[in-house]
C-alpha atoms as a PDB file:
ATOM      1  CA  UNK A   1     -13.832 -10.828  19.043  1.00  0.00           C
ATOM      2  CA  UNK A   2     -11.404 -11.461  16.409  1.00  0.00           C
ATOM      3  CA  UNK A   3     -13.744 -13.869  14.266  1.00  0.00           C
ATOM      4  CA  UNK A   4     -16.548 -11.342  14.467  1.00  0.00           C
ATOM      5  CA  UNK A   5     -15.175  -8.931  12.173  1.00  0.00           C
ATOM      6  CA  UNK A   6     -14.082 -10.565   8.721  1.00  0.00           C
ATOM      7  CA  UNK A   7     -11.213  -8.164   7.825  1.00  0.00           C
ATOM      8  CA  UNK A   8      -9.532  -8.405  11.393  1.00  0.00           C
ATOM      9  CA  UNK A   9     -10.083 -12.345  11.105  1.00  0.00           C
ATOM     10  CA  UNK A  10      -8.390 -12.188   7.452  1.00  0.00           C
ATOM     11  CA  UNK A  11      -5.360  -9.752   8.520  1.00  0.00           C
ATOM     12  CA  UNK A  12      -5.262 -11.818  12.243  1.00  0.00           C
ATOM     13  CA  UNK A  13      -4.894 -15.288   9.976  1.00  0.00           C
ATOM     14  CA  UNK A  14      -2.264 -13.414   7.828  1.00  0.00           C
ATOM     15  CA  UNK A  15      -0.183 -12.082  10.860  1.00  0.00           C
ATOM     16  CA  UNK A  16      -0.127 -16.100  12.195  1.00  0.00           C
ATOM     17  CA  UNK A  17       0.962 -17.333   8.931  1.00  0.00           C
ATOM     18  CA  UNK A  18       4.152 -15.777   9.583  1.00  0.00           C
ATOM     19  CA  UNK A  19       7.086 -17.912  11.183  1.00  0.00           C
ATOM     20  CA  UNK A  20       7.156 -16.870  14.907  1.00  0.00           C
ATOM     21  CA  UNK A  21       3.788 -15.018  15.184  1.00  0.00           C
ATOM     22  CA  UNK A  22       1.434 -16.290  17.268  1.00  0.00           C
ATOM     23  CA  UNK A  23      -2.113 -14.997  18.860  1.00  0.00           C
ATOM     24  CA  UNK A  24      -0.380 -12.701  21.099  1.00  0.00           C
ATOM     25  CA  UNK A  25       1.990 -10.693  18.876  1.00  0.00           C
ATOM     26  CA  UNK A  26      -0.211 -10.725  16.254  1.00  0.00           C
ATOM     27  CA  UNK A  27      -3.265  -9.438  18.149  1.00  0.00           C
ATOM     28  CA  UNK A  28      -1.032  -7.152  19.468  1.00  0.00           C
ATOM     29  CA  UNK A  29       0.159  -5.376  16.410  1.00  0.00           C
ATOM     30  CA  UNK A  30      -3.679  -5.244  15.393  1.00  0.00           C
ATOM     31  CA  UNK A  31      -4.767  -3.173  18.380  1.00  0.00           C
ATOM     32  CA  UNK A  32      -1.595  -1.200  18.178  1.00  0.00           C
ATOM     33  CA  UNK A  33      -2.013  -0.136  14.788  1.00  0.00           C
ATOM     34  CA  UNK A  34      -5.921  -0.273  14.996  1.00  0.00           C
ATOM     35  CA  UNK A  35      -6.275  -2.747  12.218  1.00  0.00           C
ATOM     36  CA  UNK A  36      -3.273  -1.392  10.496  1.00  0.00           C
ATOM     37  CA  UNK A  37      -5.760   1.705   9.466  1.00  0.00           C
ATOM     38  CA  UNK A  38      -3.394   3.910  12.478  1.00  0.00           C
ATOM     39  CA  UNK A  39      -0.066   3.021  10.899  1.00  0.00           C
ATOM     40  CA  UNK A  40       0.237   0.791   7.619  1.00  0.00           C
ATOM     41  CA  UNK A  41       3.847   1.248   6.269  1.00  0.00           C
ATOM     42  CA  UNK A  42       5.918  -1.032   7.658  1.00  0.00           C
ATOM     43  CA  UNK A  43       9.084   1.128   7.685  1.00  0.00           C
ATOM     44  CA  UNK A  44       6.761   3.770   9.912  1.00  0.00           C
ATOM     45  CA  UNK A  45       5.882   0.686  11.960  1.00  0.00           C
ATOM     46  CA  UNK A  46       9.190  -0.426  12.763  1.00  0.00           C
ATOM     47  CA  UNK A  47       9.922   3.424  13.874  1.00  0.00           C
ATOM     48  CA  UNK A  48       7.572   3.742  16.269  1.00  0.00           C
ATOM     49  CA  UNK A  49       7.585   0.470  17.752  1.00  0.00           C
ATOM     50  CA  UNK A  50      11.465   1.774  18.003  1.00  0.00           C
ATOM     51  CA  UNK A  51      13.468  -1.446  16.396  1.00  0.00           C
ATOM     52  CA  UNK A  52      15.583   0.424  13.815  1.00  0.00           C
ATOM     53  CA  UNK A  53      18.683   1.601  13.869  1.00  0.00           C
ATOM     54  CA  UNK A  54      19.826   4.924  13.604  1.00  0.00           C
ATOM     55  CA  UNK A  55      23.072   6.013  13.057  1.00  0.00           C
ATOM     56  CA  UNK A  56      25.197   8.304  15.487  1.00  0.00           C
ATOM     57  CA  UNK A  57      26.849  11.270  14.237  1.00  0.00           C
ATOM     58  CA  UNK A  58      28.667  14.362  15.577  1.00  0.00           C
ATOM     59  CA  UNK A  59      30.062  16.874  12.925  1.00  0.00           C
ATOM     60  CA  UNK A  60      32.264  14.838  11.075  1.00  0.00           C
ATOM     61  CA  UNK A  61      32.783  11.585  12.911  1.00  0.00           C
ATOM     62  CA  UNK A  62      30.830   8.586  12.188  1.00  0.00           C
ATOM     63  CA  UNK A  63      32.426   6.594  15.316  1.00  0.00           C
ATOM     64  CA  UNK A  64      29.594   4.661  16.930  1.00  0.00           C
ATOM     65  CA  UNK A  65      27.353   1.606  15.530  1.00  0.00           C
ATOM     66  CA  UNK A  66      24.053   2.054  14.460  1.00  0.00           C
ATOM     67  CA  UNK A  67      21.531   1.285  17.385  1.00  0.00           C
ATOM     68  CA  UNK A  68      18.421   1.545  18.219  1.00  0.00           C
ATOM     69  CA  UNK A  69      16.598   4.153  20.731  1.00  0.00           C
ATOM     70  CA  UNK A  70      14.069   1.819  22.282  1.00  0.00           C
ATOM     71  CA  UNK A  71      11.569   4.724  21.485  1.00  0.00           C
ATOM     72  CA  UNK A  72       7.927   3.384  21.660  1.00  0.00           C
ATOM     73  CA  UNK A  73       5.980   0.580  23.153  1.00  0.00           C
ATOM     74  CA  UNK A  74       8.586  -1.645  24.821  1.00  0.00           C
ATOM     75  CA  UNK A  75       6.116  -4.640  24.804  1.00  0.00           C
ATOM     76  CA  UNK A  76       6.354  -4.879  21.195  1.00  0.00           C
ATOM     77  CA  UNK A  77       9.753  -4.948  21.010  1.00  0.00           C
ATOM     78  CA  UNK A  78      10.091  -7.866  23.555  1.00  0.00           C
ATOM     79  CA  UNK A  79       7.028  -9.610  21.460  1.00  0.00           C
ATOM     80  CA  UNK A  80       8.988  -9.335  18.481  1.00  0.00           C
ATOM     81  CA  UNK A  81      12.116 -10.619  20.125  1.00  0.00           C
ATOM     82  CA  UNK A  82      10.348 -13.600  21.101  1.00  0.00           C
ATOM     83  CA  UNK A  83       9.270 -14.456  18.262  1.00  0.00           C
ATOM     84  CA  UNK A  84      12.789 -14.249  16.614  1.00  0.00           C
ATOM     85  CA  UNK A  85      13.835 -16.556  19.433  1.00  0.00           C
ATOM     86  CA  UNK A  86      11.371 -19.149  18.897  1.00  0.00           C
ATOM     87  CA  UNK A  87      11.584 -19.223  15.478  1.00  0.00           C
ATOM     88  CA  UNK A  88      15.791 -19.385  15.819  1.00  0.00           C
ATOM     89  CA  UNK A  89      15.262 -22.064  18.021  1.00  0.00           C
ATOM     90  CA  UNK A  90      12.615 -24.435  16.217  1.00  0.00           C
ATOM     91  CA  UNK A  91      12.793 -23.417  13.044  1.00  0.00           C
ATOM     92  CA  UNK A  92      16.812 -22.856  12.319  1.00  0.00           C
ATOM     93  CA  UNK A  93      16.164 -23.520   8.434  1.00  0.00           C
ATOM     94  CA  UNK A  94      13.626 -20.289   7.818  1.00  0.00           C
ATOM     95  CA  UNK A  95      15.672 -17.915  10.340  1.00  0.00           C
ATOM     96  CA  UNK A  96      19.043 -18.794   8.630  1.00  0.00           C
ATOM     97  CA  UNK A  97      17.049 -17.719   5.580  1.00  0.00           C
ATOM     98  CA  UNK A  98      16.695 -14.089   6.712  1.00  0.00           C
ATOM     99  CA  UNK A  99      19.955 -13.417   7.900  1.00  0.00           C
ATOM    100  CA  UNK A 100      22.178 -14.819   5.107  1.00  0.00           C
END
């Protein structure tokens, strides 16, 4: 189904072309986002699917870490999770890259 539309084949191909994506995650995040058409900022996207961190605050204190509220689809978190796994794991060199 995803060959039979060009634009969904292009994005699809695009999605996979990033370290850790696969077929699943990145068909995934197509239907979620309905082609990206739904939701196409990726700062809204990583809000809803509930992966950043807010900070706590009460009054004056700022005593707690920033965490996140697991707000949202809870398979694309885990998804996305994987794929940071799997690309810590066999690909050290490009993770070590983002968090430096």
């Amino acid at each position: 189904m995803i060959k039979q539309d060009p634009d969904i084949s292009r994005k699809f191909d695009h999605l996979k072309s990033i370290p850790g994506f696969g077929m699943l995650l990145s068909a995934h995040l197509l239907v979620m986002t309905e082609s990206f058409s739904k939701i196409s900022e990726y700062k809204r996207l990583a809000a809803f699917i509930g992966i950043v961190p807010y900070q706590y605050q009460s009054g004056t204190s700022i005593r707690r870490k920033d965490s996140i509220r697991h707000y949202g689809p809870m398979a694309s978190r885990k998804l996305l999770r994987l794929a940071a796994q799997s690309v810590a794991t066999h690909d050290p060199q490009s993770y070590n890259k983002f968090h430096s």
